[in-house]
C-alpha atoms as a PDB file:
ATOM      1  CA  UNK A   1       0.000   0.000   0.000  1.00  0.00           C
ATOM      2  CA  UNK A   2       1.708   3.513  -1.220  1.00  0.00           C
ATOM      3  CA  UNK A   3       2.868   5.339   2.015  1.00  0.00           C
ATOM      4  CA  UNK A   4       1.962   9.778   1.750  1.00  0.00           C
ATOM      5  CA  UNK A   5       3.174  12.631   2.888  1.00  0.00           C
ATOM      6  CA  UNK A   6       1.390  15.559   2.056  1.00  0.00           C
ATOM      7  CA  UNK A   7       2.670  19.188   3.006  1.00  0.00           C
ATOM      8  CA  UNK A   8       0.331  22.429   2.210  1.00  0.00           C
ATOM      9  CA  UNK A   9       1.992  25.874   2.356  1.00  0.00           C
ATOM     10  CA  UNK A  10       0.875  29.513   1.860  1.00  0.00           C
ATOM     11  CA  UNK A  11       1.334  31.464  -1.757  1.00  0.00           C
ATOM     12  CA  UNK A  12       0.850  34.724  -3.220  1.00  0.00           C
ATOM     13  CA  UNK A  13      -1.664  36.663  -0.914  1.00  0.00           C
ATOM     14  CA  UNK A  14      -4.152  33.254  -0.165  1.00  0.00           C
ATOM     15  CA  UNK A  15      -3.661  30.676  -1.999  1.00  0.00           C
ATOM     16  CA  UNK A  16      -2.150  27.592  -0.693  1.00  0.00           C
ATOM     17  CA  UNK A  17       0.406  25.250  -2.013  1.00  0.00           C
ATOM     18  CA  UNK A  18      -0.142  21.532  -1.477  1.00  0.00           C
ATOM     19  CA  UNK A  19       2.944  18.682  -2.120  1.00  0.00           C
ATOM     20  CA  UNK A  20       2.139  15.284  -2.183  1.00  0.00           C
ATOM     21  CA  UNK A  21       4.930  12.439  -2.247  1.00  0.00           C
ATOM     22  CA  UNK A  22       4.450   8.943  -2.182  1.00  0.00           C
ATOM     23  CA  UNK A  23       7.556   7.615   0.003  1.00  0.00           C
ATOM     24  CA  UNK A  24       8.071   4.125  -1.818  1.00  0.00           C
ATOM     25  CA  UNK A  25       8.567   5.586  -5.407  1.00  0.00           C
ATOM     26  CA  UNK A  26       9.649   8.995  -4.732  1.00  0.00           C
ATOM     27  CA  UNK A  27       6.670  10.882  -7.167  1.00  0.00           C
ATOM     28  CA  UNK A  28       6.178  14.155  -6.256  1.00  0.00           C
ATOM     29  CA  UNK A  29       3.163  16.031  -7.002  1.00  0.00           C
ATOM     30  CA  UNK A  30       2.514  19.743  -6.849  1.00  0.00           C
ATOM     31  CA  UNK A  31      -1.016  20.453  -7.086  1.00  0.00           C
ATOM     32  CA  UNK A  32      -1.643  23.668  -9.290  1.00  0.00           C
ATOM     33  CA  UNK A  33       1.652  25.844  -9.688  1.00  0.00           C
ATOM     34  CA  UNK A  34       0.861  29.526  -8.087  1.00  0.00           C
ATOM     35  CA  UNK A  35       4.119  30.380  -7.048  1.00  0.00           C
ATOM     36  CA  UNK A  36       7.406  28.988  -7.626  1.00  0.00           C
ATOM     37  CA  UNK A  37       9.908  30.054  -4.479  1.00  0.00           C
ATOM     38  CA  UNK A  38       7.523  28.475  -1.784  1.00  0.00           C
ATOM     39  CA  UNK A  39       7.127  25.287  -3.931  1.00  0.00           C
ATOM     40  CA  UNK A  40      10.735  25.164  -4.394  1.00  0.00           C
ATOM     41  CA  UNK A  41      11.353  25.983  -0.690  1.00  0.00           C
ATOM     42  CA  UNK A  42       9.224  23.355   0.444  1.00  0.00           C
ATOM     43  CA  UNK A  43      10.711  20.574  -2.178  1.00  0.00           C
ATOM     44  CA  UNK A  44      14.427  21.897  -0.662  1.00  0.00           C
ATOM     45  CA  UNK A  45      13.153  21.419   3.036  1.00  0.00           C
ATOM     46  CA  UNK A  46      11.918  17.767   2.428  1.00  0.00           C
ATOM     47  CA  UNK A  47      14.380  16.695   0.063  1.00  0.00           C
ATOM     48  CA  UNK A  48      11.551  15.621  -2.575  1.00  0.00           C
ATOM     49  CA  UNK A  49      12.426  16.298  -6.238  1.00  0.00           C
ATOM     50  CA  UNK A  50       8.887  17.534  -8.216  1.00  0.00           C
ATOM     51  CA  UNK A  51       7.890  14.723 -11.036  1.00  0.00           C
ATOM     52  CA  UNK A  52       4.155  16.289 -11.507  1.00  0.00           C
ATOM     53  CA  UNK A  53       1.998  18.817 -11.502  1.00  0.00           C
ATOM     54  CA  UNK A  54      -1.751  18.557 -11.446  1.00  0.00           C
ATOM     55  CA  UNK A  55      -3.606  21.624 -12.521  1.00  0.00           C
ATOM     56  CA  UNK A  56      -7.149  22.039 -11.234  1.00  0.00           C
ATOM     57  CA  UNK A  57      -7.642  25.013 -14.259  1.00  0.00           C
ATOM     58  CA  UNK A  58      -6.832  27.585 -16.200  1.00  0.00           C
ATOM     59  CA  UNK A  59      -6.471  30.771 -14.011  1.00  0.00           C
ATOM     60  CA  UNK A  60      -3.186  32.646 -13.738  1.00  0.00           C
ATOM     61  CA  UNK A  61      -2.832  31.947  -9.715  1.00  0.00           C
ATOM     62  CA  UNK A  62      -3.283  28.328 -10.159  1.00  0.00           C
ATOM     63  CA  UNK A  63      -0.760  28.105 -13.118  1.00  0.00           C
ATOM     64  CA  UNK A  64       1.766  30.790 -13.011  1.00  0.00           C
ATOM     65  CA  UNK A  65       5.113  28.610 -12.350  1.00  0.00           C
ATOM     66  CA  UNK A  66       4.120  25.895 -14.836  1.00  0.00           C
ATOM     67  CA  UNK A  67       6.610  26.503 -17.177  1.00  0.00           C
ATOM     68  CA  UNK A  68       9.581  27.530 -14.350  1.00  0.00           C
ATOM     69  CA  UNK A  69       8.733  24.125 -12.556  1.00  0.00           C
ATOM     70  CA  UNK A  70       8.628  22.164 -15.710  1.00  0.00           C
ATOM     71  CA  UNK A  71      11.958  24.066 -17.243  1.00  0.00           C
ATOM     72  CA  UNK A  72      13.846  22.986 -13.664  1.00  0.00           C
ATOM     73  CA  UNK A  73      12.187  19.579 -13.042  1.00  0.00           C
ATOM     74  CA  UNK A  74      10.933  18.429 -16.202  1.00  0.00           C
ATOM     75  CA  UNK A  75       8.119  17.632 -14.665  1.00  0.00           C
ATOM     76  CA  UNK A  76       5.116  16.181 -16.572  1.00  0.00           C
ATOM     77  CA  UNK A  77       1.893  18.861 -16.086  1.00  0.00           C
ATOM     78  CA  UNK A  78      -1.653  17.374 -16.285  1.00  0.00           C
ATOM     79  CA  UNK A  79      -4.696  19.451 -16.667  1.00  0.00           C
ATOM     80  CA  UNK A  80      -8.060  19.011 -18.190  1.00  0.00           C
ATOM     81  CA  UNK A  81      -8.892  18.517 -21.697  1.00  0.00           C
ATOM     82  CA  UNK A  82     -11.735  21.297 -21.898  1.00  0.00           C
ATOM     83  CA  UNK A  83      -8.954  23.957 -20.992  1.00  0.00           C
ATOM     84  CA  UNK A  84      -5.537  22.924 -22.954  1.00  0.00           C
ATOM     85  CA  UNK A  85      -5.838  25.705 -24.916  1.00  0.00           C
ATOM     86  CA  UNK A  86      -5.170  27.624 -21.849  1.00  0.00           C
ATOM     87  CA  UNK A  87      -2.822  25.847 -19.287  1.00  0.00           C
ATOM     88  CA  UNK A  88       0.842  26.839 -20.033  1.00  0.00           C
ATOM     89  CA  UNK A  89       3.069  23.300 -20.470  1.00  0.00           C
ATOM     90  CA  UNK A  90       0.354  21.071 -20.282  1.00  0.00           C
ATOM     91  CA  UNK A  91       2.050  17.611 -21.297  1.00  0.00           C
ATOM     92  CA  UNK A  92      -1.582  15.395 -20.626  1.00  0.00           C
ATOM     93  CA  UNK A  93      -4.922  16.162 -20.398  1.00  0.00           C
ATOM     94  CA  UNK A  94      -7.915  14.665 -18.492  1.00  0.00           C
ATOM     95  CA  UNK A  95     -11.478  14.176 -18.262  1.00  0.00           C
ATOM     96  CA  UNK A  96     -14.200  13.653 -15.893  1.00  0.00           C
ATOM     97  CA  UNK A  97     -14.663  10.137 -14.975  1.00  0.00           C
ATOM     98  CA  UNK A  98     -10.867   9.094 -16.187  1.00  0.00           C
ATOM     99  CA  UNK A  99      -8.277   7.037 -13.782  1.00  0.00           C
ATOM    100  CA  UNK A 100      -4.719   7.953 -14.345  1.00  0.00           C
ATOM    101  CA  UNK A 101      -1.719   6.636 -12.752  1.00  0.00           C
ATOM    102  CA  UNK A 102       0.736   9.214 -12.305  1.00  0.00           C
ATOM    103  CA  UNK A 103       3.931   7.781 -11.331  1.00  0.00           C
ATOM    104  CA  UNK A 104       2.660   4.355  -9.789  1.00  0.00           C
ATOM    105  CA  UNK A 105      -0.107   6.778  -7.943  1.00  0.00           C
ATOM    106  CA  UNK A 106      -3.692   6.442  -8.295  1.00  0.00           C
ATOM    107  CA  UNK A 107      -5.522   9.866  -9.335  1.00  0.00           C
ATOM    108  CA  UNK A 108      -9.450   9.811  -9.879  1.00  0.00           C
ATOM    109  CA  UNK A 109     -10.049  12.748 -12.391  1.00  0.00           C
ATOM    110  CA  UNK A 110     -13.499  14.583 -11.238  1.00  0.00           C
ATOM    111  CA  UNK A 111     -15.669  17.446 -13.528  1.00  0.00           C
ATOM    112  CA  UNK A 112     -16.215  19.800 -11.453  1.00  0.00           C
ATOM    113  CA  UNK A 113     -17.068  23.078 -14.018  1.00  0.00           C
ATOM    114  CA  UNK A 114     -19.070  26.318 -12.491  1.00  0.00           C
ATOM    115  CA  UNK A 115     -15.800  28.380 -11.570  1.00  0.00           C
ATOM    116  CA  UNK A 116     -14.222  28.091 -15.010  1.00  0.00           C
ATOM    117  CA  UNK A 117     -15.811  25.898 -17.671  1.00  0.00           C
ATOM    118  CA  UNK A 118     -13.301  23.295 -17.369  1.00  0.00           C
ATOM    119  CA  UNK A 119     -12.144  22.886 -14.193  1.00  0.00           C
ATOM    120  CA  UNK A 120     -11.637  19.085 -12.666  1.00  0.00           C
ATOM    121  CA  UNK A 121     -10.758  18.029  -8.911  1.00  0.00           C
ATOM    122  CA  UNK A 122      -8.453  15.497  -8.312  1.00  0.00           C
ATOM    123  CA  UNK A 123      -8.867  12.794  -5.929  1.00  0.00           C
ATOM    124  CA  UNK A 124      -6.316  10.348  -4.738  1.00  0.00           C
ATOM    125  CA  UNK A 125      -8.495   7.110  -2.881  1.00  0.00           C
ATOM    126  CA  UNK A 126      -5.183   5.417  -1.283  1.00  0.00           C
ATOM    127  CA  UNK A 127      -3.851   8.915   0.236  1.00  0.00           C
ATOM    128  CA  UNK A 128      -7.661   9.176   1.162  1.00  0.00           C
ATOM    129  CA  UNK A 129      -7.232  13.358  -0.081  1.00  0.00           C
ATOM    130  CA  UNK A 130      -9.252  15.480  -2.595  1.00  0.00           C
ATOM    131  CA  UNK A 131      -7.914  18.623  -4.126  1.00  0.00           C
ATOM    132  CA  UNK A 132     -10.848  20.353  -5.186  1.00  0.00           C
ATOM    133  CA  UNK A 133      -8.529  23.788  -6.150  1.00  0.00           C
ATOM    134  CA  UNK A 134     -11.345  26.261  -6.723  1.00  0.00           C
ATOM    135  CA  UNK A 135     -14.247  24.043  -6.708  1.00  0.00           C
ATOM    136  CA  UNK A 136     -14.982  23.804  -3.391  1.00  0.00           C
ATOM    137  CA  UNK A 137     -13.584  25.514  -0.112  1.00  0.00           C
ATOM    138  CA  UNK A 138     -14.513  25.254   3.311  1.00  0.00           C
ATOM    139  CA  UNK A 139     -17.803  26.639   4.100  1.00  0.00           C
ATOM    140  CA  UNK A 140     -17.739  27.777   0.851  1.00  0.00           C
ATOM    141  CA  UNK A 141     -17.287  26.969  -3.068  1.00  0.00           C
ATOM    142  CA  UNK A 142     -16.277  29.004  -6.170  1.00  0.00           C
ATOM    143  CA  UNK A 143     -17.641  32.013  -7.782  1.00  0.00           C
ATOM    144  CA  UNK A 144     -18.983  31.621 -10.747  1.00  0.00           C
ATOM    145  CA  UNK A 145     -16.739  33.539 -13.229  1.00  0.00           C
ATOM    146  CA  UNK A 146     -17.556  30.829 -16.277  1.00  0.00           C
ATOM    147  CA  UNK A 147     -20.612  28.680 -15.161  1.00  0.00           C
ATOM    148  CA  UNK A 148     -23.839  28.690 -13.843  1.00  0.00           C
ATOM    149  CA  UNK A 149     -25.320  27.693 -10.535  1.00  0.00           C
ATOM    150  CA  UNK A 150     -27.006  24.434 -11.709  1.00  0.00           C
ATOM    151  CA  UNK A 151     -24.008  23.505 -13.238  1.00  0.00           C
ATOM    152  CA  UNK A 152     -21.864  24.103  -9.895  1.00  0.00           C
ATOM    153  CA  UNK A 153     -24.428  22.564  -8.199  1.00  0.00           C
ATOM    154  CA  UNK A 154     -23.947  19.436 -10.086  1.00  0.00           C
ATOM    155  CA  UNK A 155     -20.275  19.934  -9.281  1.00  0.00           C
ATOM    156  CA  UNK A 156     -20.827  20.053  -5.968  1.00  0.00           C
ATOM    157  CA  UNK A 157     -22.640  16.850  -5.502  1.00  0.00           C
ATOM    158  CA  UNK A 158     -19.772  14.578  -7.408  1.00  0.00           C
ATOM    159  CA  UNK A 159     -17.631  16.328  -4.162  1.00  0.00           C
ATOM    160  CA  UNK A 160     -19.968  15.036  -1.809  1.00  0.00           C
ATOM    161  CA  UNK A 161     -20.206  11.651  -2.809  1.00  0.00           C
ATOM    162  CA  UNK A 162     -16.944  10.804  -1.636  1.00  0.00           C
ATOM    163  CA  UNK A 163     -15.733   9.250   1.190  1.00  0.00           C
ATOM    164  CA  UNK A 164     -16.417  11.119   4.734  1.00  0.00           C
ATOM    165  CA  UNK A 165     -13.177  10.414   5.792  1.00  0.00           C
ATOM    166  CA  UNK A 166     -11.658  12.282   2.823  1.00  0.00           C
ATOM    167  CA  UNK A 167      -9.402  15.297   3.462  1.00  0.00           C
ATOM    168  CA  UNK A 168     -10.265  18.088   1.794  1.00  0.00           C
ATOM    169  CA  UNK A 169      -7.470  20.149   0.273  1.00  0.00           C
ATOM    170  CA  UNK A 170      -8.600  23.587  -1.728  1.00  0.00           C
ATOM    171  CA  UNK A 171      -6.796  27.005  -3.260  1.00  0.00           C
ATOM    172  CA  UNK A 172      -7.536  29.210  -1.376  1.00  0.00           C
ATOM    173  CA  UNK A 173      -7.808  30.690   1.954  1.00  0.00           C
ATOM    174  CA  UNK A 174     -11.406  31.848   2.499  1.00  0.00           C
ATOM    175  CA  UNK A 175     -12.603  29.871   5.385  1.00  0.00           C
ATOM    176  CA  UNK A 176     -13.332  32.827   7.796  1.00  0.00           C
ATOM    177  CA  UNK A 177     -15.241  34.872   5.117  1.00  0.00           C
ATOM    178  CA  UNK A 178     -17.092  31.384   3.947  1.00  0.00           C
ATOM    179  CA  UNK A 179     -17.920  31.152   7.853  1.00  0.00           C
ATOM    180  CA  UNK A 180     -19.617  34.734   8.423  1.00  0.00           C
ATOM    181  CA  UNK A 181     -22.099  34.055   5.501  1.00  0.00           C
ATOM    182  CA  UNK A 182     -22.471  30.409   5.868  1.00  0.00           C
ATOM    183  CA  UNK A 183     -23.548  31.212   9.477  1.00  0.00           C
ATOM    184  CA  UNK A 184     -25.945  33.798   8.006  1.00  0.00           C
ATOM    185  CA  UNK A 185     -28.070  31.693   5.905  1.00  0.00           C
ATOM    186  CA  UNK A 186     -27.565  28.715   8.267  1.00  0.00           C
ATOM    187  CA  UNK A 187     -27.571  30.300  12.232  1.00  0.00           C
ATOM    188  CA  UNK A 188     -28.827  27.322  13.575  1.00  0.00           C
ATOM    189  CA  UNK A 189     -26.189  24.586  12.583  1.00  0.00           C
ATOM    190  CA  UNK A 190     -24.398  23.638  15.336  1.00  0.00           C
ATOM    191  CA  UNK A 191     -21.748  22.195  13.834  1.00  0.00           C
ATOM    192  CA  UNK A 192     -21.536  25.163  12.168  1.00  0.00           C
ATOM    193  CA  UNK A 193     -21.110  27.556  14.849  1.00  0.00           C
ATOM    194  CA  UNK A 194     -18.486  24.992  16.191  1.00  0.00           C
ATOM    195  CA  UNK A 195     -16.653  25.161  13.083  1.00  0.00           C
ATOM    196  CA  UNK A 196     -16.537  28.868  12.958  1.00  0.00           C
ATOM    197  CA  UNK A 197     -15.233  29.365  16.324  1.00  0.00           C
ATOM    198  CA  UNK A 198     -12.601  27.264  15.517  1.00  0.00           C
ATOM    199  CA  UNK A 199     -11.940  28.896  12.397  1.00  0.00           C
ATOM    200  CA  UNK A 200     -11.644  31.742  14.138  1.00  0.00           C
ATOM    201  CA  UNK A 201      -9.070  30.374  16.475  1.00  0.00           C
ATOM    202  CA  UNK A 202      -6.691  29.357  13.832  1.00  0.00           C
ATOM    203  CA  UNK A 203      -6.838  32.619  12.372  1.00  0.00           C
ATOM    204  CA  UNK A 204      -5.870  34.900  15.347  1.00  0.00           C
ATOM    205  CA  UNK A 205      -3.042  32.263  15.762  1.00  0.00           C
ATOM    206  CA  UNK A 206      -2.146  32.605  11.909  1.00  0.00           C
ATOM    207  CA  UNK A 207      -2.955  29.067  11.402  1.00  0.00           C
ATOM    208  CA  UNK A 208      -4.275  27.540   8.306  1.00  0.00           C
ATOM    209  CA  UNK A 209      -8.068  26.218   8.077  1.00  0.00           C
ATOM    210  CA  UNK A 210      -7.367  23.894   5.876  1.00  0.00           C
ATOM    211  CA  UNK A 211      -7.402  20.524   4.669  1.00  0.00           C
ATOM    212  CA  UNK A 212     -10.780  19.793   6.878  1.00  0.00           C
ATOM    213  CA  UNK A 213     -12.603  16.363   6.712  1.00  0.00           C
ATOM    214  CA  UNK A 214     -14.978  15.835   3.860  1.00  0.00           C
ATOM    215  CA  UNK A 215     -17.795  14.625   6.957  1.00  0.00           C
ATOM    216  CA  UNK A 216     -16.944  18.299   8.081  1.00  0.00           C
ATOM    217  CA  UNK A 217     -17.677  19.567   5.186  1.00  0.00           C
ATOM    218  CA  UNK A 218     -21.263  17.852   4.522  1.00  0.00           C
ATOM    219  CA  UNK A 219     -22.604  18.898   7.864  1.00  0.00           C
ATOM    220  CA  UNK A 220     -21.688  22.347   7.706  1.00  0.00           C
ATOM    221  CA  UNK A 221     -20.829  23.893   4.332  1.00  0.00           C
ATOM    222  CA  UNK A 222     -24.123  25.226   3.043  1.00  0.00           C
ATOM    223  CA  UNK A 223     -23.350  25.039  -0.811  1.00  0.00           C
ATOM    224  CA  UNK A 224     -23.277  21.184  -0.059  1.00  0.00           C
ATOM    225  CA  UNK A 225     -26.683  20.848   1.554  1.00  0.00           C
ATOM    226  CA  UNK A 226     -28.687  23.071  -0.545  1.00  0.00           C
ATOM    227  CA  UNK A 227     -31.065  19.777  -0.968  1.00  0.00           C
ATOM    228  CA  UNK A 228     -31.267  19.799   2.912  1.00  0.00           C
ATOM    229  CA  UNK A 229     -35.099  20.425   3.946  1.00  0.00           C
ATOM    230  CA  UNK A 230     -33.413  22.192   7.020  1.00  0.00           C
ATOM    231  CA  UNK A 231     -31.422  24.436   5.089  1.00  0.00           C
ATOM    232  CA  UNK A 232     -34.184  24.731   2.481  1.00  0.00           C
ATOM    233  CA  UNK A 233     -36.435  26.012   5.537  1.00  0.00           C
ATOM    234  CA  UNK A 234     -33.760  28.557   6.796  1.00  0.00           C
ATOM    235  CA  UNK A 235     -33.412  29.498   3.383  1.00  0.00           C
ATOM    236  CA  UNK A 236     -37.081  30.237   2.886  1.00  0.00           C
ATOM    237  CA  UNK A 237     -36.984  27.938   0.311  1.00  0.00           C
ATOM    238  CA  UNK A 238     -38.698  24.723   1.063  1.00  0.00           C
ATOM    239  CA  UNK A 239     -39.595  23.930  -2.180  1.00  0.00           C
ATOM    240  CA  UNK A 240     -37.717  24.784  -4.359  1.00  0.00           C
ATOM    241  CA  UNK A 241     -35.617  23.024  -6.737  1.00  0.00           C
ATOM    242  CA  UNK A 242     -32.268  22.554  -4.847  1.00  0.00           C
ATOM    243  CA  UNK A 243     -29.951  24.055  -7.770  1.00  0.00           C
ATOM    244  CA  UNK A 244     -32.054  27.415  -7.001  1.00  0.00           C
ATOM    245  CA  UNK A 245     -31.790  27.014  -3.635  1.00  0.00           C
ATOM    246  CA  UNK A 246     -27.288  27.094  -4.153  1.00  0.00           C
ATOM    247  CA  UNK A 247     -27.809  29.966  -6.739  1.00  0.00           C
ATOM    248  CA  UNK A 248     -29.602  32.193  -4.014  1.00  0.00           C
ATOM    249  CA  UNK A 249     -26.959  31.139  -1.427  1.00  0.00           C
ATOM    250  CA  UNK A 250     -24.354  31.857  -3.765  1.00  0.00           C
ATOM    251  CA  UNK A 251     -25.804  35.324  -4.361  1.00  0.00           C
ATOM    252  CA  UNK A 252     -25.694  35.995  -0.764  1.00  0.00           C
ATOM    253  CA  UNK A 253     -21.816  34.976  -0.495  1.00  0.00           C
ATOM    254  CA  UNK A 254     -21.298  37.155  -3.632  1.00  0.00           C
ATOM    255  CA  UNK A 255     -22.331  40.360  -1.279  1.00  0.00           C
ATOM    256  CA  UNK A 256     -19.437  39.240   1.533  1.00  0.00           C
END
């Protein structure tokens, strides 16, 4: 059974960095590319050497150090099909629904479109991790610069269907904002309110909120439970079709 380590680190002004290694064979993965001195710092302070990068999509903060990494490693760059045109160095390309072994490691290739049209998370079963880039955060999920709200929706709910004991990894820092309107459309969650209290704790100590347990994630992220008839109820919403229900939640977060 292939043995992880998996180290997440800040870039730019909030996105994160995430390394994964597999011990046994030595792959390195970067997921996404947003900055090249704290990916290179981090691959210097564990002694890894990068063989991969796996690019969520297109967007300059998520690929920016593509071509440096590639140049300096020759690492191979995967990124989905629906956005090659766009994603500097790409070597392979996926799709939704594909299983790819990227040196000896087991990647599930998920469509997860809404944020840009193309976008796919990656999850990897035997590290038990998903990297969901801009997808999906905690307490919160993408804005829609590309897609539409049914179509995130939809998204969404491939996410959910994994595993509850899958960590969630994302690209971005948002979990306190995520929190303040999550608790506004959803006051009386209580794993909610536990959840932001703790965010807020890791904040004032400059900790990172992330990764966070899928099971987290289901129970108190509102964008994933916009079929919940509690939710629905607190939304004023009880009937509605659910993929309304996420656009008007989505239009509140949009005002935060």
């Amino acid at each position: 059974m292939p043995s992880f380590e998996i180290r997440q680190f800040g870039c730019r002004s909030d996105n994160f960095g995430v390394l994964v290694h597999e011990c046994e064979s030595g792959t390195t993965i970067s997921i996404d590319a947003p900055m090249e001195e704290p990916i290179l710092a981090t691959l210097e302070a564990e002694g890894w050497t990068l063989t991969h990068i796996l690019t969520t999509h297109h967007h300059g903060d998520h690929v920016t150090a593509n071509e440096a990494l590639k140049a300096r490693f020759r690492a191979e760059i995967i990124g989905p099909e629906k956005e090659r045109m766009k994603i500097p160095g790409l070597d392979r390309t996926v799709s939704g629904g594909d299983t790819i072994d990227v040196g000896g490691v087991a990647v599930e290739v998920i469509d997860t479109p809404g944020h840009t049209l193309g976008e796919v998370s990656y999850h990897l079963p035997e590290a038990k991790a998903l990297f969901a880039g801009d997808a999906l955060f905690s307490l919160g999920c993408g804005r829609l610069f590309e897609g539409d709200a049914a179509m995130m929706w939809e998204s969404l709910k491939r996410l959910r269907a994994l595993p509850d004991a899958t960590m969630l990894y994302c690209g971005h820092e948002y979990t306190a904002t995520n929190a303040k309107c999550a608790l506004s459309v959803d006051p009386d969650n209580i794993a909610l309110q536990e959840r932001a209290r703790e965010v807020d704790e890791l904040r004032l100590n400059g900790k990172p909120t992330l990764p966070v347990l899928l099971e987290r994630e289901k129970k108190t992220n509102p964008f994933l439970r916009a079929d919940d008839p509690d939710l629905m109820d607190a939304m004023g919403m009880p009937d509605a079709d659910p993929a309304d229900v996420f656009a008007a939640i989505r239009k509140k977060r949009d005002q935060y």
